[in-house]
PDB file of N, CA and C in Angstrom:
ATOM      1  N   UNK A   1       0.843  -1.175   0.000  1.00  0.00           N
ATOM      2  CA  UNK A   1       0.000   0.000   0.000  1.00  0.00           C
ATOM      3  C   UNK A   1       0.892   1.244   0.000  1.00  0.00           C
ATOM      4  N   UNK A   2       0.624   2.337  -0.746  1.00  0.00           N
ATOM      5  CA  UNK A   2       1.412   3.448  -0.903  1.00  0.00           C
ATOM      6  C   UNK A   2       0.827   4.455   0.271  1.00  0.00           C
ATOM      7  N   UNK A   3       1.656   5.694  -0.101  1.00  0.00           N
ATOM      8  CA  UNK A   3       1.468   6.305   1.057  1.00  0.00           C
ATOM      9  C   UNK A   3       0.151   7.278   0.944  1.00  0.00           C
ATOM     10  N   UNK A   4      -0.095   7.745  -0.132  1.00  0.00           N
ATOM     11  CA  UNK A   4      -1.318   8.655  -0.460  1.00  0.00           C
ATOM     12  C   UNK A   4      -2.905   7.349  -0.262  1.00  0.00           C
ATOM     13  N   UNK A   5      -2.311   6.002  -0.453  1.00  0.00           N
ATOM     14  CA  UNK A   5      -3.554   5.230  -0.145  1.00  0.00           C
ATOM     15  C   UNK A   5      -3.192   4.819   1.656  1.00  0.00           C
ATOM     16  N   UNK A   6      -2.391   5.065   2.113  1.00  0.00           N
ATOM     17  CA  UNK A   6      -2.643   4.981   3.954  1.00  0.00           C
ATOM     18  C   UNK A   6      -2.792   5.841   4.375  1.00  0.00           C
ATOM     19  N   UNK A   7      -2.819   7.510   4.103  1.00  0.00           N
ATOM     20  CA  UNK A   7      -3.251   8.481   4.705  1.00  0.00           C
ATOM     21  C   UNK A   7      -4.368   9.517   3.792  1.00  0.00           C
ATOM     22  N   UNK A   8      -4.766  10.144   4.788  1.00  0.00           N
ATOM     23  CA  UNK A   8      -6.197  11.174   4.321  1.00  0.00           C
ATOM     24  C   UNK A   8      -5.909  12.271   5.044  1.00  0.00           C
ATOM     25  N   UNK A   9      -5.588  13.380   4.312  1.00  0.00           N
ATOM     26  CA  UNK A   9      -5.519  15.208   5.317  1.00  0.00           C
ATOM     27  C   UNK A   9      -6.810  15.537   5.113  1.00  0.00           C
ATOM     28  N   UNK A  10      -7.621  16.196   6.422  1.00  0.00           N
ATOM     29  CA  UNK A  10      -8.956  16.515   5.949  1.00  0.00           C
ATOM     30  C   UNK A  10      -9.216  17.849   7.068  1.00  0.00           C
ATOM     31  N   UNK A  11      -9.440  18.791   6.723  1.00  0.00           N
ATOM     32  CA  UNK A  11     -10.055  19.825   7.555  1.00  0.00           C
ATOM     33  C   UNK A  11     -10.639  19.411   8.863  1.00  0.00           C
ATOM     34  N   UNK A  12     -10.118  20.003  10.028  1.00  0.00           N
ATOM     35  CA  UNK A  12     -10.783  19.257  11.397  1.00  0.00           C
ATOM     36  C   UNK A  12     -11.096  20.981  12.020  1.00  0.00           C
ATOM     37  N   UNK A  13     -12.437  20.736  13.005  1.00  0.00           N
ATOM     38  CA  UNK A  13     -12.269  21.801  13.790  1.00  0.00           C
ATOM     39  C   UNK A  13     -11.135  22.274  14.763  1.00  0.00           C
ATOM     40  N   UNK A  14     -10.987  23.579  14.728  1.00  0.00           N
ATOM     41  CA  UNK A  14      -9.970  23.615  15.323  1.00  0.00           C
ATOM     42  C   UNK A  14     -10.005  23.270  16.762  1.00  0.00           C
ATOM     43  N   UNK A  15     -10.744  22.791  17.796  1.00  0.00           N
ATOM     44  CA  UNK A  15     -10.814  22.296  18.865  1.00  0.00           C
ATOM     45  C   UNK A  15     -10.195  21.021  19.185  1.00  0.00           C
ATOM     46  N   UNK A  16     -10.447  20.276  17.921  1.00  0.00           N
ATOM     47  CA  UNK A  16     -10.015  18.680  18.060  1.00  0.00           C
ATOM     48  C   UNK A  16      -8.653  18.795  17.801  1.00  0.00           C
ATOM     49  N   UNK A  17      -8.058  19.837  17.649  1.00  0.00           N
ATOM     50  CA  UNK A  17      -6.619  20.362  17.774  1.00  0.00           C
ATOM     51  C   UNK A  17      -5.707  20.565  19.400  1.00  0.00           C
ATOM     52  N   UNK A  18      -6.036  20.772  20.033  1.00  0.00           N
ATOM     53  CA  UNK A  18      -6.214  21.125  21.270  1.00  0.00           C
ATOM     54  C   UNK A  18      -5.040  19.966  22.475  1.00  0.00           C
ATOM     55  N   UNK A  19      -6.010  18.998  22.296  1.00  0.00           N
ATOM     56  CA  UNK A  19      -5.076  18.144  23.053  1.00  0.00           C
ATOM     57  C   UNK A  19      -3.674  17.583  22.420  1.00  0.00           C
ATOM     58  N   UNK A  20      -3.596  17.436  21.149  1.00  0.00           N
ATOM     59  CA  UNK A  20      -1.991  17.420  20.332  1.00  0.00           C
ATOM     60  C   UNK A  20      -1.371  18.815  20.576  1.00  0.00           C
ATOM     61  N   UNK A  21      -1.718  19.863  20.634  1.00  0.00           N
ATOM     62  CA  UNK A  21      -0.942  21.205  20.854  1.00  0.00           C
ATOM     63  C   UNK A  21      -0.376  21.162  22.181  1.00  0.00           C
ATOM     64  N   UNK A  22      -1.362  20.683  23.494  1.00  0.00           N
ATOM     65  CA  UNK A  22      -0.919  21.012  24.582  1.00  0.00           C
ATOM     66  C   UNK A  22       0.487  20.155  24.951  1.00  0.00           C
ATOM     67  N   UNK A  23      -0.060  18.792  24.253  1.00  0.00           N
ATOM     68  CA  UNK A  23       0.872  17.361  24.728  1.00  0.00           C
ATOM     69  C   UNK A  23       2.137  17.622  24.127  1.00  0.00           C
ATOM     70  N   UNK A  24       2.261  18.039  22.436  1.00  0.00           N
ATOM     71  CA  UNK A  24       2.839  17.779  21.876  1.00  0.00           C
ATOM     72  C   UNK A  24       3.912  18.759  20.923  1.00  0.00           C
ATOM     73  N   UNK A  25       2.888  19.775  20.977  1.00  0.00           N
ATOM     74  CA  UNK A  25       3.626  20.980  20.667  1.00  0.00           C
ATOM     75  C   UNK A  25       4.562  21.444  21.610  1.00  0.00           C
ATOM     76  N   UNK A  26       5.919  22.644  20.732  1.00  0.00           N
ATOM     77  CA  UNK A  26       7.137  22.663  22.026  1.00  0.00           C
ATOM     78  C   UNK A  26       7.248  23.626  22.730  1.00  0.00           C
ATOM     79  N   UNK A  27       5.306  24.366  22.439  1.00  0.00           N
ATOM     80  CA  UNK A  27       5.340  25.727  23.161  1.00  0.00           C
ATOM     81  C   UNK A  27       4.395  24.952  24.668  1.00  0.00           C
ATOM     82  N   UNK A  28       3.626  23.912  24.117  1.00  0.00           N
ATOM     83  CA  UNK A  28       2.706  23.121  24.924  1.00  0.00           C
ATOM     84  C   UNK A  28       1.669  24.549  25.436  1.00  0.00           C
ATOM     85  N   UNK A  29       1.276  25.174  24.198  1.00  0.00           N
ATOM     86  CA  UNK A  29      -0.205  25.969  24.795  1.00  0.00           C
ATOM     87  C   UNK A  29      -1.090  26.399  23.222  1.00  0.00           C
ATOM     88  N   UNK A  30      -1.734  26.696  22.977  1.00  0.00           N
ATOM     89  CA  UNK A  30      -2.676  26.824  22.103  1.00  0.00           C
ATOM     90  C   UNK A  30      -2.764  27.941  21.249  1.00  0.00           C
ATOM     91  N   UNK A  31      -1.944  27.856  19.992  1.00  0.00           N
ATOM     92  CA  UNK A  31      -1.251  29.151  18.976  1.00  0.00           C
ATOM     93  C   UNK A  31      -2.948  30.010  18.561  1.00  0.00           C
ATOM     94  N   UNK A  32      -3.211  30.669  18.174  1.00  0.00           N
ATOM     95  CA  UNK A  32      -3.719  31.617  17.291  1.00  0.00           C
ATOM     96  C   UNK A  32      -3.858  30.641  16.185  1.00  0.00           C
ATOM     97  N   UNK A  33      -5.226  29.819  15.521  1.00  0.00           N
ATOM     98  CA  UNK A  33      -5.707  28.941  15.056  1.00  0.00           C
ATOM     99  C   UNK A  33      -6.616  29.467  13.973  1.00  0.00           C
ATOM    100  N   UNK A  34      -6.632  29.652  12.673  1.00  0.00           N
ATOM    101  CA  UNK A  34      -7.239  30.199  11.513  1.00  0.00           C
ATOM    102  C   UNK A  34      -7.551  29.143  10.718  1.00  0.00           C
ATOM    103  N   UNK A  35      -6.561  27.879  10.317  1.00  0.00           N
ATOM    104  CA  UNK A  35      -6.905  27.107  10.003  1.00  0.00           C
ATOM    105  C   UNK A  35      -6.778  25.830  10.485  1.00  0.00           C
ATOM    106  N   UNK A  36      -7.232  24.049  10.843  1.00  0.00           N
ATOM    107  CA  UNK A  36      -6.494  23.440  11.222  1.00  0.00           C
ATOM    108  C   UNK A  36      -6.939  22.250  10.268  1.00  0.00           C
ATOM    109  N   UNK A  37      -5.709  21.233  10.214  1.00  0.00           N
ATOM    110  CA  UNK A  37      -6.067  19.778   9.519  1.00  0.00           C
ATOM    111  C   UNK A  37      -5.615  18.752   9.731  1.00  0.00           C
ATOM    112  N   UNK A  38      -6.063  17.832   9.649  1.00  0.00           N
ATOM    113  CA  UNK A  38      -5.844  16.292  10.751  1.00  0.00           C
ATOM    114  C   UNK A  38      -5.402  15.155   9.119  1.00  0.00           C
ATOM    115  N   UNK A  39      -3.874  14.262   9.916  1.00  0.00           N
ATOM    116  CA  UNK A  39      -3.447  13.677   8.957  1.00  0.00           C
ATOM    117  C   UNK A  39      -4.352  11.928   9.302  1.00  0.00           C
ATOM    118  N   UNK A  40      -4.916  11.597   8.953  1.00  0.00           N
ATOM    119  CA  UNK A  40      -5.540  10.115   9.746  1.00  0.00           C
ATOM    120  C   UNK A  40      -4.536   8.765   8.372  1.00  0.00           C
ATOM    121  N   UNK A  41      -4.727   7.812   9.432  1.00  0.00           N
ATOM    122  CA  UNK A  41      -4.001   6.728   9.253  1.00  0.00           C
ATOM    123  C   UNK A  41      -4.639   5.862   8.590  1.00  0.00           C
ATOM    124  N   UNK A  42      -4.887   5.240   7.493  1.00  0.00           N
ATOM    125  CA  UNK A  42      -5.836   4.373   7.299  1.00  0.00           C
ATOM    126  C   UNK A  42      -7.414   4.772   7.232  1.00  0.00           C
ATOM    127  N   UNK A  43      -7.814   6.071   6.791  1.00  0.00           N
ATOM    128  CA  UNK A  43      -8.668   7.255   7.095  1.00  0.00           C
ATOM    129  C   UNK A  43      -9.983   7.182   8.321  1.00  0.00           C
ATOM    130  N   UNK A  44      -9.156   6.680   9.262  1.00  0.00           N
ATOM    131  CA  UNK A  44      -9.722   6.838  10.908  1.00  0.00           C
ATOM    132  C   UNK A  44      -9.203   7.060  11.573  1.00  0.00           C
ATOM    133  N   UNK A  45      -7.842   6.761  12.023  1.00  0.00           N
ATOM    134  CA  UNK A  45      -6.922   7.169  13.078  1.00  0.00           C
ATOM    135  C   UNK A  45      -6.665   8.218  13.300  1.00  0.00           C
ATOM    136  N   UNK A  46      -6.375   9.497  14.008  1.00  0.00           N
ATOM    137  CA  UNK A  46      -5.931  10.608  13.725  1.00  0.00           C
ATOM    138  C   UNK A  46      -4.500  10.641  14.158  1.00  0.00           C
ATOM    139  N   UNK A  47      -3.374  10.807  13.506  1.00  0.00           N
ATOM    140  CA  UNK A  47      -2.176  10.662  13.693  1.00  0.00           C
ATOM    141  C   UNK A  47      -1.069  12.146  13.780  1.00  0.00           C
ATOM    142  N   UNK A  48      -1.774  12.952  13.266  1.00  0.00           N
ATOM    143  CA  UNK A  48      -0.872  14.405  13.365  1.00  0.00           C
ATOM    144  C   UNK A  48      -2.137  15.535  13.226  1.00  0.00           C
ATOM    145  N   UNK A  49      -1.710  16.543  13.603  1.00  0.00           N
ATOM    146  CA  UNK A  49      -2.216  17.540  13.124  1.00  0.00           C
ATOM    147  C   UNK A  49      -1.439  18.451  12.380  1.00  0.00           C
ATOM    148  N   UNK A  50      -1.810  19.547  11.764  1.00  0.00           N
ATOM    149  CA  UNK A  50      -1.222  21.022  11.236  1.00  0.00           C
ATOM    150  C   UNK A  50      -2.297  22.045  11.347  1.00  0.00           C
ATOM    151  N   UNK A  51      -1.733  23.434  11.634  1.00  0.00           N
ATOM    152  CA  UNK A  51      -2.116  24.340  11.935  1.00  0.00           C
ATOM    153  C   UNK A  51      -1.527  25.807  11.446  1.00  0.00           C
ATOM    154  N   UNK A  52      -2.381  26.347  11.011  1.00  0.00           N
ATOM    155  CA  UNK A  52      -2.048  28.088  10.053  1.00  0.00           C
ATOM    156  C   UNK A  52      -2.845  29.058  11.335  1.00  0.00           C
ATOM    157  N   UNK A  53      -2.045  29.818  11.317  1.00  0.00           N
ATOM    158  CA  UNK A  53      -2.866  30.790  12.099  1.00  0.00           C
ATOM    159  C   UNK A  53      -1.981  32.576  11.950  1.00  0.00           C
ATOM    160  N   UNK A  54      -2.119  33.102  12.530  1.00  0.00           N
ATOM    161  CA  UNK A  54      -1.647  34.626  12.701  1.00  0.00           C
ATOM    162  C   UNK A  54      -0.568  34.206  13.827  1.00  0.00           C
ATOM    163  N   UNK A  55       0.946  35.066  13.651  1.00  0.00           N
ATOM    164  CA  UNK A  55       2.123  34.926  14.603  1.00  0.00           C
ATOM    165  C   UNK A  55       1.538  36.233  15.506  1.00  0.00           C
ATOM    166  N   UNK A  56       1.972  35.752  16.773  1.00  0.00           N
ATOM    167  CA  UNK A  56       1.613  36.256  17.923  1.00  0.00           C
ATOM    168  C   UNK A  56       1.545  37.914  18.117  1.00  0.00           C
ATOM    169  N   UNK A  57       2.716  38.816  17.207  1.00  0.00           N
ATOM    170  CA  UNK A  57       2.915  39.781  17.164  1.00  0.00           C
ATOM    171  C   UNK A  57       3.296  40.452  16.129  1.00  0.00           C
ATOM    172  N   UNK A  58       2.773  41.894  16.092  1.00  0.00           N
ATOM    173  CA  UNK A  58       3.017  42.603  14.775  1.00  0.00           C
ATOM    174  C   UNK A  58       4.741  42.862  14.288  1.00  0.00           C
ATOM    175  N   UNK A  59       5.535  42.552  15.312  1.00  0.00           N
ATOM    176  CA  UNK A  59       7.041  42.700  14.853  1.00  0.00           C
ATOM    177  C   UNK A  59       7.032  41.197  14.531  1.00  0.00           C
ATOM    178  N   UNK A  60       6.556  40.248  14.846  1.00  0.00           N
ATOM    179  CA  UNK A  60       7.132  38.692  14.151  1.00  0.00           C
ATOM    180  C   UNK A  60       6.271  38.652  12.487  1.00  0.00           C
ATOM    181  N   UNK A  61       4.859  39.544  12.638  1.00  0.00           N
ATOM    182  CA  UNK A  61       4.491  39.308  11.086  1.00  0.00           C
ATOM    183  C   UNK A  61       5.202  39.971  10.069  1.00  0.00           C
ATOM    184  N   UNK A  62       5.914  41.168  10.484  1.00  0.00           N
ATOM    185  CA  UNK A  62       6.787  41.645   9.763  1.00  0.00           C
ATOM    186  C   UNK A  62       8.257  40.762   9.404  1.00  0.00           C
ATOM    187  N   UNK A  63       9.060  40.277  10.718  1.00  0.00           N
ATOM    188  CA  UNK A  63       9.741  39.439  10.344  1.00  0.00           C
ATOM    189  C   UNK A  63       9.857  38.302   9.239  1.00  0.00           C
ATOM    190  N   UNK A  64       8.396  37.814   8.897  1.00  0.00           N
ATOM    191  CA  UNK A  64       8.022  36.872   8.679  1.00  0.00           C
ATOM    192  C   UNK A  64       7.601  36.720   7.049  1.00  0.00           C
ATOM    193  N   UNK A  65       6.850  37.944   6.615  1.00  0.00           N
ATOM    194  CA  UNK A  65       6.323  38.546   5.679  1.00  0.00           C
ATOM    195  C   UNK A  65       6.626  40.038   5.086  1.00  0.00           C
ATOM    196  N   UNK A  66       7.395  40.902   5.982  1.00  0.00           N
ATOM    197  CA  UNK A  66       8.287  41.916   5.438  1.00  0.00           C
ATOM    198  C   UNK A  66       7.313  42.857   5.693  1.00  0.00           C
ATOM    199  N   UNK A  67       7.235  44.429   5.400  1.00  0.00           N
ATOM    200  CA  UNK A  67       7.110  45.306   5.777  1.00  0.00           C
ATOM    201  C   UNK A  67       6.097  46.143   5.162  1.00  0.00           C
ATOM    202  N   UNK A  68       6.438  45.408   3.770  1.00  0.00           N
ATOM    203  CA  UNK A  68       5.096  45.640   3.035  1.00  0.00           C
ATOM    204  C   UNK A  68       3.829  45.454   2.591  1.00  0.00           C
ATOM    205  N   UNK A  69       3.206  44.461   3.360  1.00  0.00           N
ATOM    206  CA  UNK A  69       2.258  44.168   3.047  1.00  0.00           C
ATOM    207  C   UNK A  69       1.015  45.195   3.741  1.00  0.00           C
TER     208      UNK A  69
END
């Protein structure tokens, strides 16, 4: 079995995000959440998450994205 047929990324609320951020993330607290999506195993398991959101502060969005936007 290949890898695009053992996994499924699918839009999850961002709540069901929550307990992988606290456990697992290396800030262990709950980023600024805009978008989130769940990698599942066999398309039931939930095995990772990812998460897009806004950086904490207006000097890191600049860092990040520059000055001009």
């Amino acid at each position: 079995m290949t890898i695009p047929e053992s996994y499924k990324v699918a839009s999850i609320p961002k709540e069901q995000t929550y307990d992988w951020l606290r456990n697992k993330h290396y800030a262990h607290r709950i980023p600024s959440i805009t978008y989130a999506f769940g990698l599942y195993d066999n398309n039931e398991i939930l095995v990772g998450v990812c998460c897009f959101g806004s950086p904490p502060s207006p000097s890191l969005c600049i860092g990040i994205c520059g000055g001009g936007v």
